[in-house]
Protein backbone atom coordinates (compact mmCIF):
# COMPACT_ATOMS: atom_id res chain seq x y z
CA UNK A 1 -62.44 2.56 53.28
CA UNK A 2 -64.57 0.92 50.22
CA UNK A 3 -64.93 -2.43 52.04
CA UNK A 4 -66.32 -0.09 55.15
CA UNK A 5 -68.65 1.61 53.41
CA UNK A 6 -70.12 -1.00 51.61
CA UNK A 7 -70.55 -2.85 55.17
CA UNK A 8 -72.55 0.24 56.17
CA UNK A 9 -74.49 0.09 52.41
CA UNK A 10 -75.31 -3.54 53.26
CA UNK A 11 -76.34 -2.54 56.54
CA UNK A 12 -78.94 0.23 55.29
CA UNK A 13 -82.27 -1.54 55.84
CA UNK A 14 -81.31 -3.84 58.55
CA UNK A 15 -82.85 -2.06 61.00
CA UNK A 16 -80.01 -1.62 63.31
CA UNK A 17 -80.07 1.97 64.43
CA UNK A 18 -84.24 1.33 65.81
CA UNK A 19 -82.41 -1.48 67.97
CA UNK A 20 -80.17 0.54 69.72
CA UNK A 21 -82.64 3.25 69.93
CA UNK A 22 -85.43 0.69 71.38
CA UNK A 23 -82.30 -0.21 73.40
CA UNK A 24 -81.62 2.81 75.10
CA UNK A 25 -85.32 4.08 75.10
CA UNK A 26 -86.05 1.23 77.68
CA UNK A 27 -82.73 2.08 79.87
CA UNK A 28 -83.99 6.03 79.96
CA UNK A 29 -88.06 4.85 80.56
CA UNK A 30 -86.65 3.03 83.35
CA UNK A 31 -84.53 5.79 84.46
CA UNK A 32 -87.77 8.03 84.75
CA UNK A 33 -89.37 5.62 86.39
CA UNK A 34 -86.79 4.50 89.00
CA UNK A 35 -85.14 7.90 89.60
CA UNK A 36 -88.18 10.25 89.24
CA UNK A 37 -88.51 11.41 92.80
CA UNK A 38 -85.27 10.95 94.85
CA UNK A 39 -84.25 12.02 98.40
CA UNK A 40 -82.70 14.97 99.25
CA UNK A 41 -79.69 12.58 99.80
CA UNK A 42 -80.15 10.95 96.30
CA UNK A 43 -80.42 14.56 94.58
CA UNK A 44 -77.21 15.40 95.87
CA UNK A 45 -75.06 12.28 94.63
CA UNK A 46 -77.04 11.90 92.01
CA UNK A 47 -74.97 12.05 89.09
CA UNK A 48 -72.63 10.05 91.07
CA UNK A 49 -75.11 7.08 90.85
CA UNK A 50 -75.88 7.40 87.38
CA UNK A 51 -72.39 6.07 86.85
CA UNK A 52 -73.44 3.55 88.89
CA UNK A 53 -76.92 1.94 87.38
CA UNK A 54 -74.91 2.49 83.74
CA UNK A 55 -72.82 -0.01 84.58
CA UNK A 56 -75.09 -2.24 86.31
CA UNK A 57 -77.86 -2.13 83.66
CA UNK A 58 -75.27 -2.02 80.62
CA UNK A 59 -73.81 -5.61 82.51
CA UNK A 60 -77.22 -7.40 82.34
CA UNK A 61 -78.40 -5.76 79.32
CA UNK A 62 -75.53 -5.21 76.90
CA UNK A 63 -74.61 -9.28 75.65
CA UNK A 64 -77.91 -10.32 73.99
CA UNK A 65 -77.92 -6.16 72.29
CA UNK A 66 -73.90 -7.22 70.89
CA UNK A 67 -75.02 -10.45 70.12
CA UNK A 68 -78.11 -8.98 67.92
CA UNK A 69 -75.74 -6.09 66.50
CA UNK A 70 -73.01 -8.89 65.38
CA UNK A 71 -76.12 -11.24 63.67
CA UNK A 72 -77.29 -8.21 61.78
CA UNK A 73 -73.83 -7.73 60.22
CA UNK A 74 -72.43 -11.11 59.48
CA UNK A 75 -76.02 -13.24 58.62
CA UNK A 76 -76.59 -11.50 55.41
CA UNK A 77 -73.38 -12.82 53.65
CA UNK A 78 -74.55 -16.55 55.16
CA UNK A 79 -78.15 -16.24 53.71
CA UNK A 80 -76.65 -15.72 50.61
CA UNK A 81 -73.82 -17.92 50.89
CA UNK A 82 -71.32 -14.89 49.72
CA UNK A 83 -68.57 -15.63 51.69
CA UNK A 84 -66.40 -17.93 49.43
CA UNK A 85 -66.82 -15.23 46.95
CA UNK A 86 -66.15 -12.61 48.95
CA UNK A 87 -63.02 -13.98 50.20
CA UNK A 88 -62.07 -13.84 46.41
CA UNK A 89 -62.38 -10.15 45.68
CA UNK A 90 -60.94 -9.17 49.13
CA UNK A 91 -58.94 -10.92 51.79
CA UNK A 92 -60.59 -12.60 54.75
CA UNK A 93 -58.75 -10.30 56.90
CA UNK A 94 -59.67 -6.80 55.76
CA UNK A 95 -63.75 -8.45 55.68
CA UNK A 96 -63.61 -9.27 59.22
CA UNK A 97 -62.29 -6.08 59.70
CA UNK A 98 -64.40 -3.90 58.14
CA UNK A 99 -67.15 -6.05 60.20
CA UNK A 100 -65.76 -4.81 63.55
CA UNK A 101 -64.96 -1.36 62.97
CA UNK A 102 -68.62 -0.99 61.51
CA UNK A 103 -70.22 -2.62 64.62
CA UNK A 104 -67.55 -0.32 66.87
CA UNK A 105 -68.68 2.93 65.16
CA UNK A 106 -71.93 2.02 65.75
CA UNK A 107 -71.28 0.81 69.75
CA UNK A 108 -69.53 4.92 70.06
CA UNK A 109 -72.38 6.33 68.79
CA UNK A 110 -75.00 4.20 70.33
CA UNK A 111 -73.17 4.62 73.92
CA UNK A 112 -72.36 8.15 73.74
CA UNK A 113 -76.38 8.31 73.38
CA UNK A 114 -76.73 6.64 76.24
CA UNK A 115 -74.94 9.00 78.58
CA UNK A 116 -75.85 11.84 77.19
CA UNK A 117 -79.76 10.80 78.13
CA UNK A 118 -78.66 9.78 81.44
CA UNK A 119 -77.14 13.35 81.85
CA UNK A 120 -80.84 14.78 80.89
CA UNK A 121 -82.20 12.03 83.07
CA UNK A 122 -80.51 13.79 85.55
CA UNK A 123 -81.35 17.52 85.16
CA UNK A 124 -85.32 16.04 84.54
CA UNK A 125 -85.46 14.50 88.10
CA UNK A 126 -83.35 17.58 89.92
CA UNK A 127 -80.18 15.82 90.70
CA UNK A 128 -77.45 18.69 92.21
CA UNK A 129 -74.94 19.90 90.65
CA UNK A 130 -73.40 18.81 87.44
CA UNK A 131 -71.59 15.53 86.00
CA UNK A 132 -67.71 15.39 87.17
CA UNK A 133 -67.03 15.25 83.53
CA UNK A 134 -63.17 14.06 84.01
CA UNK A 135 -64.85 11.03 85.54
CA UNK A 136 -67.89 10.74 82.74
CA UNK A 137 -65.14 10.58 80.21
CA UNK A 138 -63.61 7.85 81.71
CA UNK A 139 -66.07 5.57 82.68
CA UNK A 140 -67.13 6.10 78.85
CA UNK A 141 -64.26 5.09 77.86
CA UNK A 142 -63.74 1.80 80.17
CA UNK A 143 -67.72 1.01 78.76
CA UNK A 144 -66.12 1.69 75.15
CA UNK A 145 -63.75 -1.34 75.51
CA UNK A 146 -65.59 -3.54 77.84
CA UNK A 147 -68.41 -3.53 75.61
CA UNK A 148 -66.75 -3.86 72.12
CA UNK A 149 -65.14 -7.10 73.68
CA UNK A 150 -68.44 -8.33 73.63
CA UNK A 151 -69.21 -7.28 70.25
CA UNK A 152 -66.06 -8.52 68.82
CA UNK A 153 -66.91 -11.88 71.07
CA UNK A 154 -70.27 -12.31 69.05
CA UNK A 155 -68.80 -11.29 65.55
CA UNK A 156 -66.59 -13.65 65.47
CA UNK A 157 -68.80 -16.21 66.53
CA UNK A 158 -71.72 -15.13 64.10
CA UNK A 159 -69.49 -14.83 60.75
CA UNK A 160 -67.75 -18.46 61.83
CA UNK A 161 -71.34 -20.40 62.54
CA UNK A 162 -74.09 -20.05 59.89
CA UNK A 163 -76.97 -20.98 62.51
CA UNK A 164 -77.15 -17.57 63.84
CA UNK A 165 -78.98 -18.73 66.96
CA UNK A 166 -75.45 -20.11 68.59
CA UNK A 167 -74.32 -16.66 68.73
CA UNK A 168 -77.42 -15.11 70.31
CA UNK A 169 -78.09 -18.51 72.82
CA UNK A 170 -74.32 -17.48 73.72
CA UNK A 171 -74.89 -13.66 74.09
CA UNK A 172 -78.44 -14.36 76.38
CA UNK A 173 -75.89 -16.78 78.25
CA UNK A 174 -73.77 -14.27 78.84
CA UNK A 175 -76.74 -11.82 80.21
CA UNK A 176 -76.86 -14.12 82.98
CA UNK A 177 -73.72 -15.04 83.50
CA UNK A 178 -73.18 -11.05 84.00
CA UNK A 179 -76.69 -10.93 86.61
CA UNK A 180 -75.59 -14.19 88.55
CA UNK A 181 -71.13 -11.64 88.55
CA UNK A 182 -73.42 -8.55 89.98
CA UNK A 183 -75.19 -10.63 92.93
CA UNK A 184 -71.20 -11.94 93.95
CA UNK A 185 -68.42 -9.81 93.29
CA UNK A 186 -67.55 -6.31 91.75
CA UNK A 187 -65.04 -7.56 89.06
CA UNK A 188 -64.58 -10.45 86.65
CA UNK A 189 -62.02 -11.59 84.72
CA UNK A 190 -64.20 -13.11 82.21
CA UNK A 191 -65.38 -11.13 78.89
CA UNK A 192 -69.23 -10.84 80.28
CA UNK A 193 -67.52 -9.03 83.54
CA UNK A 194 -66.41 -6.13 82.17
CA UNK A 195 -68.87 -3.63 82.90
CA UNK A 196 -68.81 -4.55 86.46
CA UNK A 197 -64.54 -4.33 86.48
CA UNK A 198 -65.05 -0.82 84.72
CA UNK A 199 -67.80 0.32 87.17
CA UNK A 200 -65.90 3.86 88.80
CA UNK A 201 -68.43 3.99 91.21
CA UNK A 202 -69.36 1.47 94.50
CA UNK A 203 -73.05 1.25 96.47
CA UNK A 204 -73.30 0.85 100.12
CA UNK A 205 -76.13 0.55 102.53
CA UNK A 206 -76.72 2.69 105.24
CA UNK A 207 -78.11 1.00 108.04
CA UNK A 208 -79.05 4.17 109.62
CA UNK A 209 -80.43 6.50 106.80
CA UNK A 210 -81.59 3.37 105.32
CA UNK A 211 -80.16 5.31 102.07
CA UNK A 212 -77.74 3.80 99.55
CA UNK A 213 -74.22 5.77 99.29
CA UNK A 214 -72.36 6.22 96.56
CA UNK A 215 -68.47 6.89 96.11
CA UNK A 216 -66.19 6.42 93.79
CA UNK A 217 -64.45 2.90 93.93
CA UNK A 218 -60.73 2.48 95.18
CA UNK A 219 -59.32 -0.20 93.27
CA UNK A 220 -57.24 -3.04 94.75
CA UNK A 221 -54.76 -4.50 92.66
CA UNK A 222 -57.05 -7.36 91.98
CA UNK A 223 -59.39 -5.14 90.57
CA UNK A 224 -56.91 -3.16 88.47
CA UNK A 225 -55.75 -6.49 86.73
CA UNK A 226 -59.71 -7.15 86.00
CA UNK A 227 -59.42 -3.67 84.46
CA UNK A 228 -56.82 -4.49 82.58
CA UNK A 229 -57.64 -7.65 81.17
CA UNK A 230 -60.89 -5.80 79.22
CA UNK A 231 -57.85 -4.70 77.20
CA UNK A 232 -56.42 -8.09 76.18
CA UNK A 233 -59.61 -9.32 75.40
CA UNK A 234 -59.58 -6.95 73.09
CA UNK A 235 -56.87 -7.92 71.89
CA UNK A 236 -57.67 -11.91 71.48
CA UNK A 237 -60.91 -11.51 70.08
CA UNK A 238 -59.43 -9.19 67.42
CA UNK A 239 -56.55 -11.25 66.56
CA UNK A 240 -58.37 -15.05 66.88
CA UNK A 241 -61.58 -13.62 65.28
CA UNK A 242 -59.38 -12.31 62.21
CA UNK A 243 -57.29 -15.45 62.18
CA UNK A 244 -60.09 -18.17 62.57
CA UNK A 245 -62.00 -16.21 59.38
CA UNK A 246 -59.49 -16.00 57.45
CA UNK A 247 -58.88 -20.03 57.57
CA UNK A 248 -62.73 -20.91 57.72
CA UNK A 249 -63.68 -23.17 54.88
CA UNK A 250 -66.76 -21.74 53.44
């Protein structure tokens, strides 16, 4: 719990917290600008498609915000070259861990932000009805993971490399890796996929309306193993991220 808070101390005048806010401040400016006068058909499902553009936006948009969070709380023991003592009063292990359940807090807070303005987003702009919240909770959940993969993904890659622009080429990589996954499929196995494999929610075109429909997504058993492998990522970037530190040579 000491190591934790001192992360957070260290963490103090970083600036993190205006990030995420400038973060999701764009998502809900876009919001009212997208979404600020929908169709009779779009009012009615429209807290259905919220669940929807999450996803979609938090695909593109999430990577280069992990990869910024993860620089923030790894580059300040590199610019002062405090890792080889560091390892000395505490072990590798419990640093790097303290590292990622910092970040994580911050990723629940920062996310549980988000929906809650896309919830008001909805009310502003008249949407029907109210959020299924059985089904908010979950796809909150399924962000949760998918995105924390990412952030463990950068965090290990930021406190391994000191040239903190290998991380963040690798996280603006992965923003377009994750555009190029939205144009061609609806799940990915890879890390940068998960938002799209944890998307509850499909889009269709009506030729007739000329509408988009919304519905929540039956998953095949492809799509389920997609789902599933958010999880062991998890897992791996935990584990090799812990294991890697611990044996880095500072």
């Amino acid at each position: 719990m000491k190591i934790l808070m001192l992360e957070f101390y260290k963490i103090k005048r970083r600036k993190i917290g205006l990030t995420m806010a400038a973060y999701l401040i764009a998502q809900f400016l876009w919001g009212l600008w997208a979404l600020h006068d929908p169709t009779p058909q779009a009012q009615a499902q429209g807290f259905l498609s919220l669940l929807y553009y999450i996803s979609v936006l938090d695909a593109v948009m999430v990577p280069p915000i992990m990869a910024v969070l993860a620089s923030r709380l790894a580059d300040i023991e590199h610019k002062g070259c405090m890792y080889k003592q560091l390892k000395t009063l505490r072990g590798s292990g419990s640093l790097f861990h303290a590292k990622a359940v910092c970040g994580l807090l911050i990723i629940t807070v920062m996310f549980a932000a988000q929906y809650a303005l896309f919830i008001l987003l909805g009310y502003m702009v008249g949407y029907q009805g109210h959020p299924d919240a059985a089904h908010y909770i979950l796809s909150y959940g399924l962000k949760l993971a998918s995105n924390s993969v990412l952030f463990l993904l950068q965090l290990m890659l930021s406190m391994l490399i000191a040239n903190q622009m290998v991380p963040l080429v690798t996280g603006l990589c992965g923003s377009l890796l994750a555009l190029l996954l939205t144009l061609v499929r609806t799940y990915s196995f890879l890390p940068w996929g998960g938002n799209l494999s944890g998307t509850l929610v499909t889009m269709a075109w009506n030729d007739d309306t000329q509408n988009a429909v919304f519905s929540y997504r039956l998953y095949s058993p492809v799509e389920l193993a997609a789902v599933g492998m958010i999880f062991m990522w998890l897992v791996i970037f935990y584990a090799a991220g812990r294991i890697l530190f611990s044996h880095r040579e500072n």
